[in-house]
N, C-alpha and C. Protein backbone atom coordinates (compact mmCIF):
# COMPACT_ATOMS: atom_id res chain seq x y z
N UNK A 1 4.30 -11.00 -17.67
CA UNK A 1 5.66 -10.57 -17.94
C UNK A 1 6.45 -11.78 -18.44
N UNK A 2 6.99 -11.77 -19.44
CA UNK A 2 7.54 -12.72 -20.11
C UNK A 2 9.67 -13.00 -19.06
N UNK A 3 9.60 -14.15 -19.40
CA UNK A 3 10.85 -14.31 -18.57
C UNK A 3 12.19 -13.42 -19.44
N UNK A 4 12.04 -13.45 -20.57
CA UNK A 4 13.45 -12.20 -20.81
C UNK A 4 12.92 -10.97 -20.44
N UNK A 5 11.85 -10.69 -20.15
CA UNK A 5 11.76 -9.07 -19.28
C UNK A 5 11.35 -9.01 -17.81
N UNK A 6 11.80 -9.73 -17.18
CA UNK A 6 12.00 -9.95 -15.97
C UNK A 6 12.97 -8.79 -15.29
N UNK A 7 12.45 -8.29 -14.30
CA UNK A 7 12.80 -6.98 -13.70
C UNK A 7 13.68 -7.43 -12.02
N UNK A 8 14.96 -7.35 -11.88
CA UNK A 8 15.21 -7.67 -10.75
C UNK A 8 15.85 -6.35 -9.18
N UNK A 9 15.06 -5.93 -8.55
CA UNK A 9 15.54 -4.94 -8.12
C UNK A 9 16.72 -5.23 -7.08
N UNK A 10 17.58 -4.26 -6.72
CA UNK A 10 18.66 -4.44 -5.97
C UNK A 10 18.66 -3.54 -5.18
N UNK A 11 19.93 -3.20 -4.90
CA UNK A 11 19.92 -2.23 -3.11
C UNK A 11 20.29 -0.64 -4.31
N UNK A 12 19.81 0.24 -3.20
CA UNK A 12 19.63 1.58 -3.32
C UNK A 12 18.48 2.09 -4.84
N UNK A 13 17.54 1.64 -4.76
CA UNK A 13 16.68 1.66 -5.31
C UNK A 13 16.74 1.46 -7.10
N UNK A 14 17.88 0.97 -7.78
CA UNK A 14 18.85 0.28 -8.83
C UNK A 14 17.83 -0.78 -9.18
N UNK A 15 17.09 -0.73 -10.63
CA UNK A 15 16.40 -1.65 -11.18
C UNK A 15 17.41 -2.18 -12.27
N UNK A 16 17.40 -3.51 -12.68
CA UNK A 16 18.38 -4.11 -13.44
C UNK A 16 17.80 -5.03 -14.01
N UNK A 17 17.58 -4.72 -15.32
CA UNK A 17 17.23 -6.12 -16.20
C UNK A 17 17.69 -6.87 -17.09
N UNK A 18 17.02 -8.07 -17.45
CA UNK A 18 17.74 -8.74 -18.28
C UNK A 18 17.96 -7.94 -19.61
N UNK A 19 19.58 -8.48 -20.18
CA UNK A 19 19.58 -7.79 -21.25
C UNK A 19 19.15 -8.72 -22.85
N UNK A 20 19.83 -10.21 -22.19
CA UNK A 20 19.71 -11.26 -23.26
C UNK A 20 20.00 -12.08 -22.44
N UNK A 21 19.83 -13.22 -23.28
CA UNK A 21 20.04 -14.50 -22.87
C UNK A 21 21.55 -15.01 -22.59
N UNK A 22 22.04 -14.82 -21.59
CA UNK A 22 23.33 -15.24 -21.46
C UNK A 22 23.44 -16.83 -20.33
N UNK A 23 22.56 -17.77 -20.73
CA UNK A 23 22.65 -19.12 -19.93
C UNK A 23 23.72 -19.78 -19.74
N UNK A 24 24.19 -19.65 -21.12
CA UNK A 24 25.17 -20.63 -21.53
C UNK A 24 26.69 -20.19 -21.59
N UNK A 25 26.45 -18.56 -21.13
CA UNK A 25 28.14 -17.66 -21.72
C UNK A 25 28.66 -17.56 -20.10
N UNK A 26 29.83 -18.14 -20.35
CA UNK A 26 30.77 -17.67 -18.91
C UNK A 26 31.01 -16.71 -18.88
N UNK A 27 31.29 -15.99 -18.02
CA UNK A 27 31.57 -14.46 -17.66
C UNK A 27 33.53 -14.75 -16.75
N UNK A 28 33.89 -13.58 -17.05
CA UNK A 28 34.80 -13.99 -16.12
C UNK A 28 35.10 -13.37 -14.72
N UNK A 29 35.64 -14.49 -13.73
CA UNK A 29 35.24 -14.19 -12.70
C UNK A 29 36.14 -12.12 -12.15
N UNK A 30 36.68 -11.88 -12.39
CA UNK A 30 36.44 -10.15 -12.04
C UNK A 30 34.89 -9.89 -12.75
N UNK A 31 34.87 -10.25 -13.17
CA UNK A 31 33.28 -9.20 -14.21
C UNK A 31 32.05 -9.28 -13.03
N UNK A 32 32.03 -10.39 -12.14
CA UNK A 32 31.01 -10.84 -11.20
C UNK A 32 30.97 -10.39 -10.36
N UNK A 33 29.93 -9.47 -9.90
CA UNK A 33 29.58 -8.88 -8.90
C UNK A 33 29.28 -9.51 -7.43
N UNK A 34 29.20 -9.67 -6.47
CA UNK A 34 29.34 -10.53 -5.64
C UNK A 34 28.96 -9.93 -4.40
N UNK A 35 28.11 -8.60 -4.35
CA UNK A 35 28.08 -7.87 -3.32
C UNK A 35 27.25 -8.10 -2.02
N UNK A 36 27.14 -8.62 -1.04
CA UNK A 36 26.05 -9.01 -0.69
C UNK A 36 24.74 -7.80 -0.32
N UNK A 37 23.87 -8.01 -0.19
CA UNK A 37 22.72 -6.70 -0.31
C UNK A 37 21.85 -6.76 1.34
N UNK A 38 22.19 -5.48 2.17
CA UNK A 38 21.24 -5.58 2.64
C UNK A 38 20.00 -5.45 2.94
N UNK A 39 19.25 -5.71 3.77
CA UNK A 39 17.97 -5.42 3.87
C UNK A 39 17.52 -3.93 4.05
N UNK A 40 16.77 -3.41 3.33
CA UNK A 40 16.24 -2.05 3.25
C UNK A 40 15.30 -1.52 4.81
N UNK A 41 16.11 -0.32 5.22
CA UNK A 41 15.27 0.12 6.46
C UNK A 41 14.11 0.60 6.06
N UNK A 42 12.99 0.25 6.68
CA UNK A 42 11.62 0.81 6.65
C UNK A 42 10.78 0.66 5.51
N UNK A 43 10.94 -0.47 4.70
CA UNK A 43 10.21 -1.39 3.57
C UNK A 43 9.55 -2.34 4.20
N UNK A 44 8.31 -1.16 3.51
CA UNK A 44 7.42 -2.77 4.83
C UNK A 44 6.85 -4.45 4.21
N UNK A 45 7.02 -5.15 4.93
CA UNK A 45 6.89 -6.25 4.62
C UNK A 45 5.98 -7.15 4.23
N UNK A 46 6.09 -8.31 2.92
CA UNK A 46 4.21 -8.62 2.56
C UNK A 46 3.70 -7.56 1.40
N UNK A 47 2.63 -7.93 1.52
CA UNK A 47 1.63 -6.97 0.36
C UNK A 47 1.71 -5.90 0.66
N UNK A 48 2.18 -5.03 1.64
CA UNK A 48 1.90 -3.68 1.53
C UNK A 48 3.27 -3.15 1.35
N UNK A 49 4.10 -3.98 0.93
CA UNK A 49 5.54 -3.24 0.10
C UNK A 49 5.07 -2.93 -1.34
N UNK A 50 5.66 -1.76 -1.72
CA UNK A 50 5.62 -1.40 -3.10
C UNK A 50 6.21 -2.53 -4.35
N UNK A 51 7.36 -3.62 -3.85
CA UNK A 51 7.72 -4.42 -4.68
C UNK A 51 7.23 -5.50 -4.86
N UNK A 52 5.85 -5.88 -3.71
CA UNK A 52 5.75 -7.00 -3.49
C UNK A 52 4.34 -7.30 -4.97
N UNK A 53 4.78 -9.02 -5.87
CA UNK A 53 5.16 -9.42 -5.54
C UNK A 53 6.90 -9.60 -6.34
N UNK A 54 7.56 -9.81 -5.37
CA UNK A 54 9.15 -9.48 -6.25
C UNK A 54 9.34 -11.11 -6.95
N UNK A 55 8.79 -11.49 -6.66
CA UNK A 55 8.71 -13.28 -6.97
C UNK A 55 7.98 -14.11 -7.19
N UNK A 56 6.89 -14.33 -6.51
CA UNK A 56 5.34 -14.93 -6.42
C UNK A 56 4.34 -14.43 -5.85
N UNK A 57 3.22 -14.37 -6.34
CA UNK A 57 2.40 -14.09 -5.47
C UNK A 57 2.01 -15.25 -4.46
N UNK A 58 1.73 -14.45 -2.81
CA UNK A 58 1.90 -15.35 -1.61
C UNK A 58 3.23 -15.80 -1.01
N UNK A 59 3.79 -14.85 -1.79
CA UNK A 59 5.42 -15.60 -1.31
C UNK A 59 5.89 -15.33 0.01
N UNK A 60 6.71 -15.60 1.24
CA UNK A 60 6.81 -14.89 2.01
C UNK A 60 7.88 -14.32 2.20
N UNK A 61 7.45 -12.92 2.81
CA UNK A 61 8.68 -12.02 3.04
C UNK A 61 9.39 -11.78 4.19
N UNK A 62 9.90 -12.73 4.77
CA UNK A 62 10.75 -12.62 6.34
C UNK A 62 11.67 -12.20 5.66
N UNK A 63 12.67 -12.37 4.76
CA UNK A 63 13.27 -11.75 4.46
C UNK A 63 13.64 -10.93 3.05
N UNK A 64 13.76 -10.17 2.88
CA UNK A 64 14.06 -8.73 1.64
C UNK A 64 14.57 -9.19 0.50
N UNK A 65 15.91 -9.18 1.01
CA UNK A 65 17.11 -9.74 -0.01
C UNK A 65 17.72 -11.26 0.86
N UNK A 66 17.77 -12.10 -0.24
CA UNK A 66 18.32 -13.71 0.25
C UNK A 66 19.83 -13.36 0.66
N UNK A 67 19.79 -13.70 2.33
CA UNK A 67 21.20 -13.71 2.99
C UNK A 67 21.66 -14.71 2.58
N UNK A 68 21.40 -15.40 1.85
CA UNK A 68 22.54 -16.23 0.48
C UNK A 68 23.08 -16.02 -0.88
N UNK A 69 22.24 -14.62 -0.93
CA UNK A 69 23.12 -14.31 -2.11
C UNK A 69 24.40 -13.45 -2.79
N UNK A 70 25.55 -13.91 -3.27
CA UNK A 70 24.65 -14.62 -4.21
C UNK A 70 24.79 -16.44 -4.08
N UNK A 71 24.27 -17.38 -4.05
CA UNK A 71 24.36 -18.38 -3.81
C UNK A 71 24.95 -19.02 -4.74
N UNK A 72 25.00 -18.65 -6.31
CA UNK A 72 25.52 -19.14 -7.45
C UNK A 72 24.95 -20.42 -7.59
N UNK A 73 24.05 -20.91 -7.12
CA UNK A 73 22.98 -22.35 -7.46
C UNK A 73 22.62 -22.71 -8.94
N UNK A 74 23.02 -23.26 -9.68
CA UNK A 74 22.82 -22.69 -11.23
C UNK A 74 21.10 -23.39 -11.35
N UNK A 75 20.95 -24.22 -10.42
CA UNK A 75 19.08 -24.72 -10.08
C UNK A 75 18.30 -23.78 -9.43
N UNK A 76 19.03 -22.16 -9.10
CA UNK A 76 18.27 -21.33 -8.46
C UNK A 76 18.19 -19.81 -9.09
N UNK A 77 19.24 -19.97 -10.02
CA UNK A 77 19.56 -18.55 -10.60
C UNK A 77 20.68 -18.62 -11.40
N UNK A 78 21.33 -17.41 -12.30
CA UNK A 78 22.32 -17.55 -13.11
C UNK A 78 22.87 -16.29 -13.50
N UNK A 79 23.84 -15.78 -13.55
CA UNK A 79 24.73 -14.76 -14.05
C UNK A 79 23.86 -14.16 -15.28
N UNK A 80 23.47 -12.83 -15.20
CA UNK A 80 23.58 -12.15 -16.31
C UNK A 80 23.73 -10.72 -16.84
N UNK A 81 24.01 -10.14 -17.45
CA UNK A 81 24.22 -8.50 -18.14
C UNK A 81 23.12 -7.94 -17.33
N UNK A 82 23.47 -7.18 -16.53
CA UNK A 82 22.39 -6.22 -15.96
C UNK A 82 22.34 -4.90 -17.44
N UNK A 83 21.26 -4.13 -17.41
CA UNK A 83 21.06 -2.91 -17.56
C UNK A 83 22.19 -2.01 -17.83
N UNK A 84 23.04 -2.00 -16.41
CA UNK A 84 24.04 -1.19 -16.55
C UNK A 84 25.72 -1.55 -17.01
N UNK A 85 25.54 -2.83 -17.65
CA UNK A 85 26.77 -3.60 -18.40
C UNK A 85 27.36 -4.70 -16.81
N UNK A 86 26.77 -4.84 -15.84
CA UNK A 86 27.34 -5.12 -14.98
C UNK A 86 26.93 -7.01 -15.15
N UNK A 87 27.99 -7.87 -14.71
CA UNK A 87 27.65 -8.66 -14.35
C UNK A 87 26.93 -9.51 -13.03
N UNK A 88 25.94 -9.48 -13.20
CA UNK A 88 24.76 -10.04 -11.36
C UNK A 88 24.42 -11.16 -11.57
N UNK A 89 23.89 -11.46 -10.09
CA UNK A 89 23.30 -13.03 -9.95
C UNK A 89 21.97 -12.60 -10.25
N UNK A 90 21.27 -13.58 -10.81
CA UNK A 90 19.57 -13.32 -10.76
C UNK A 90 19.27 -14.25 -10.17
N UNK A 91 18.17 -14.03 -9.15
CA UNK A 91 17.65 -15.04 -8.48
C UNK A 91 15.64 -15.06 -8.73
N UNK A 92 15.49 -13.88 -9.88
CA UNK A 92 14.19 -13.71 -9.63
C UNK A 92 13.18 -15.00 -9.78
N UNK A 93 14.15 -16.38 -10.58
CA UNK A 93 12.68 -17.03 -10.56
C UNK A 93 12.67 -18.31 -9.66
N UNK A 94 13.95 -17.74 -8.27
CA UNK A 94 13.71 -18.88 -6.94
C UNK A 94 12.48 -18.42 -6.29
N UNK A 95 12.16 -19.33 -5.77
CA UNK A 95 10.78 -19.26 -4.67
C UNK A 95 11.67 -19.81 -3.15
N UNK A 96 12.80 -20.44 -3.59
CA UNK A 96 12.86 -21.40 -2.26
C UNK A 96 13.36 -20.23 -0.96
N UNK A 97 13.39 -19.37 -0.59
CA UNK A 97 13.56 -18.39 0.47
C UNK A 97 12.65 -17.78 0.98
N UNK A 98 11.44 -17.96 -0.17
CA UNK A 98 10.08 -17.06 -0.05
C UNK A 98 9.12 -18.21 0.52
N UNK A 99 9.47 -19.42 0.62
CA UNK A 99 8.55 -20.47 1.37
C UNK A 99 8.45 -20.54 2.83
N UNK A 100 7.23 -20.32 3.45
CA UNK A 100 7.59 -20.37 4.68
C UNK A 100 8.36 -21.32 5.58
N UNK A 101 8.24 -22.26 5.31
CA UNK A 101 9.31 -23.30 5.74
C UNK A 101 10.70 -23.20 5.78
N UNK A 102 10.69 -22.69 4.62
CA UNK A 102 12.38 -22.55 4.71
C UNK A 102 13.15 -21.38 5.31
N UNK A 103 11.66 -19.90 5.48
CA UNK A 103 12.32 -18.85 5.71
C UNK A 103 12.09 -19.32 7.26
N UNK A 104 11.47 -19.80 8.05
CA UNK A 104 11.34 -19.54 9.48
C UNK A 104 12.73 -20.35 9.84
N UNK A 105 13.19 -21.71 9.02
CA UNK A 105 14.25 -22.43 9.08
C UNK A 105 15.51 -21.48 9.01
N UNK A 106 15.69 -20.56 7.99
CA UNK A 106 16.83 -19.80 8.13
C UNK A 106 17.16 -18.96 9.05
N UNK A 107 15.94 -18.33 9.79
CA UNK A 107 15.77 -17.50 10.21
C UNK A 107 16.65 -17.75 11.81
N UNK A 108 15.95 -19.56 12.04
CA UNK A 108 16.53 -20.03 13.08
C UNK A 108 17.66 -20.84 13.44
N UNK A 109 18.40 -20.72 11.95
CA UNK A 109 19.58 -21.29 11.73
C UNK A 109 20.51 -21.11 10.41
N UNK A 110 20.84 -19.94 10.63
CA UNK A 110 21.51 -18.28 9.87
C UNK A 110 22.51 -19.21 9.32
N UNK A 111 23.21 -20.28 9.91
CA UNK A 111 24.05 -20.68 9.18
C UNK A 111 23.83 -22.01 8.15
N UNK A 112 22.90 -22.15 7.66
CA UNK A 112 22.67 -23.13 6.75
C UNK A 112 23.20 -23.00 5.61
N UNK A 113 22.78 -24.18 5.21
CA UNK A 113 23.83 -24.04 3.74
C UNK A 113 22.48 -23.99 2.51
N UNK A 114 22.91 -23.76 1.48
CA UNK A 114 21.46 -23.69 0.03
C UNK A 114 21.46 -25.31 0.08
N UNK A 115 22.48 -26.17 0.00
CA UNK A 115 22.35 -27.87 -0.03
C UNK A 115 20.89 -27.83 0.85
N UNK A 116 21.51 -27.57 1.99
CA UNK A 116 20.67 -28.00 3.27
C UNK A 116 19.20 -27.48 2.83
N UNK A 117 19.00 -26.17 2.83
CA UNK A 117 17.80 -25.51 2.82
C UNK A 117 16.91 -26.46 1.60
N UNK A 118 17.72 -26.68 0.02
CA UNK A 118 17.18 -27.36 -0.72
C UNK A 118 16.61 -28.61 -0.48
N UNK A 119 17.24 -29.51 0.79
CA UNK A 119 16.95 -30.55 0.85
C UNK A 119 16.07 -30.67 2.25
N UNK A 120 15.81 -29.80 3.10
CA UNK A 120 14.82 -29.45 3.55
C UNK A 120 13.51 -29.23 2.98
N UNK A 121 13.63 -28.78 1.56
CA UNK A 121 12.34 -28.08 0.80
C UNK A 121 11.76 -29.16 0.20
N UNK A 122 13.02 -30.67 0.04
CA UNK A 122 12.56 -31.36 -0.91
C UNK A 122 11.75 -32.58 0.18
N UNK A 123 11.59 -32.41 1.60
CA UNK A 123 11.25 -33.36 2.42
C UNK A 123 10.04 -33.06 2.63
């Protein structure tokens, strides 16, 4: 799958893809969606989810959707035209939530920051 057809799914079963390349275009801030997403009841977790892999293969899935997003990290993801004209964060080509290290770390300290977690990942 080539990176402009990169498929990012969201909450209530809403697939959203890239439309173009918007790296470099500011959006303005009403246009930005900002919703946070929760975790889906009864999606099971790992390889035997239907989405998995949503990111890497081997990645891990403690958690669904990143309780940081959207994090706005422009080293982790970036604003773009969903599908449905909407402006979203994409995060599809972070790994750093899907590492086990970092997810058992969040897991046990909900309030971290992306600084922190990043510089955890980089030790």
């Amino acid at each position: 799958m080539a990176d402009s057809d990169a498929v990012v799914l969201l909450h209530d079963g809403y697939y959203y893809t890239k439309m173009k390349n918007v790296e470099d275009e500011e959006f303005p801030e009403g246009r930005k969606k900002r919703e946070r997403l929760q975790e889906p009841e009864g999606l099971p977790k790992g390889e035997e989810c239907p989405h998995y892999p949503c990111h890497f293969k081997g990645q891990v899935c403690v958690f669904c959707y990143c309780p940081k997003y959207p994090c706005e990290d422009p080293q982790l993801g970036k604003w773009i035209v969903s599908s449905q004209g909407d402006v979203i964060w994409t995060c599809i080509d972070c790994r750093l939530i899907h590492k086990n290290r970092i997810a058992e770390y969040l897991r046990d300290h909900p309030e971290a920051t992306i600084d922190e977690l990043k510089r955890i990942n980089a030790e």
